[in-house]
Protein backbone atom coordinates (compact mmCIF):
# COMPACT_ATOMS: atom_id res chain seq x y z
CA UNK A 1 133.46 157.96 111.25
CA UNK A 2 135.66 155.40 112.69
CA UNK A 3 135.30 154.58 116.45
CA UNK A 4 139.38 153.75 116.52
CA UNK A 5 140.49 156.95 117.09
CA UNK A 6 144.18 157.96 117.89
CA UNK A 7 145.03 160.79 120.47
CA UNK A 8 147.29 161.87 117.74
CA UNK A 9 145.04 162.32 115.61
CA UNK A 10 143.15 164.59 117.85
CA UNK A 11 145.61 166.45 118.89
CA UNK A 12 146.89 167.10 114.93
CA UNK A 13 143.35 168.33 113.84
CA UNK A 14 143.08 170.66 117.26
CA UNK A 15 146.61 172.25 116.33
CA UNK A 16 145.86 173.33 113.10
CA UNK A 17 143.12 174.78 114.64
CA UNK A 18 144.97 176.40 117.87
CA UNK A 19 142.36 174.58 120.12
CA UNK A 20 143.82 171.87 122.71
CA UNK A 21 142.41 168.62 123.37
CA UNK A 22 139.69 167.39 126.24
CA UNK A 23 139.31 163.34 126.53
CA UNK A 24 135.74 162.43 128.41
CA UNK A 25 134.68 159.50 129.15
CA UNK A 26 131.12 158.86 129.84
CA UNK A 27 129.51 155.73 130.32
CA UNK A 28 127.64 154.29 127.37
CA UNK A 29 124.12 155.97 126.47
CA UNK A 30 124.88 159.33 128.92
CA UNK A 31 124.40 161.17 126.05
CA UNK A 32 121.68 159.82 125.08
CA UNK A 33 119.74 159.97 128.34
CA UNK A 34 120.39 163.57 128.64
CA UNK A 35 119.00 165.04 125.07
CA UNK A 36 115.90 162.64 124.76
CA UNK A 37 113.06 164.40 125.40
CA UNK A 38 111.22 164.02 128.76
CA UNK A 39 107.65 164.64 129.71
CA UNK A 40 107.00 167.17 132.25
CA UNK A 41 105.21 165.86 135.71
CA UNK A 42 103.76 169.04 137.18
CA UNK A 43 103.23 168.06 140.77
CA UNK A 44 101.67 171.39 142.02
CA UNK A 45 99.21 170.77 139.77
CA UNK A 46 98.29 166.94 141.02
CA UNK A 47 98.43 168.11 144.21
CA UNK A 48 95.80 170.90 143.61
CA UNK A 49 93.31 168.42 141.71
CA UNK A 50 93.48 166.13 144.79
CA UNK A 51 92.60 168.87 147.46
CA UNK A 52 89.55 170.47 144.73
């Protein structure tokens, strides 16, 4: 896909499909950081191994 993308060109493809258009902009790797997996710290858990 090309990254030079005209707002008229959205906003053609949307009508055909009755939808309207919504413009975000998000700084660079937001996405990214969001749907990477993460490993879960259970703290509780630390906690309780430190008091035992």
């Amino acid at each position: 896909m090309e990254k030079d993308i005209r707002f008229s060109t959205y906003r053609k493809c949307v009508a055909g499909l009755g939808k309207k258009v919504l413009v975000i902009h998000l700084p660079l790797g937001t996405i990214e950081s969001m749907i990477e997996p993460k490993t879960h710290v259970n703290v509780f858990m630390k906690l309780l191994s430190k008091i035992n």
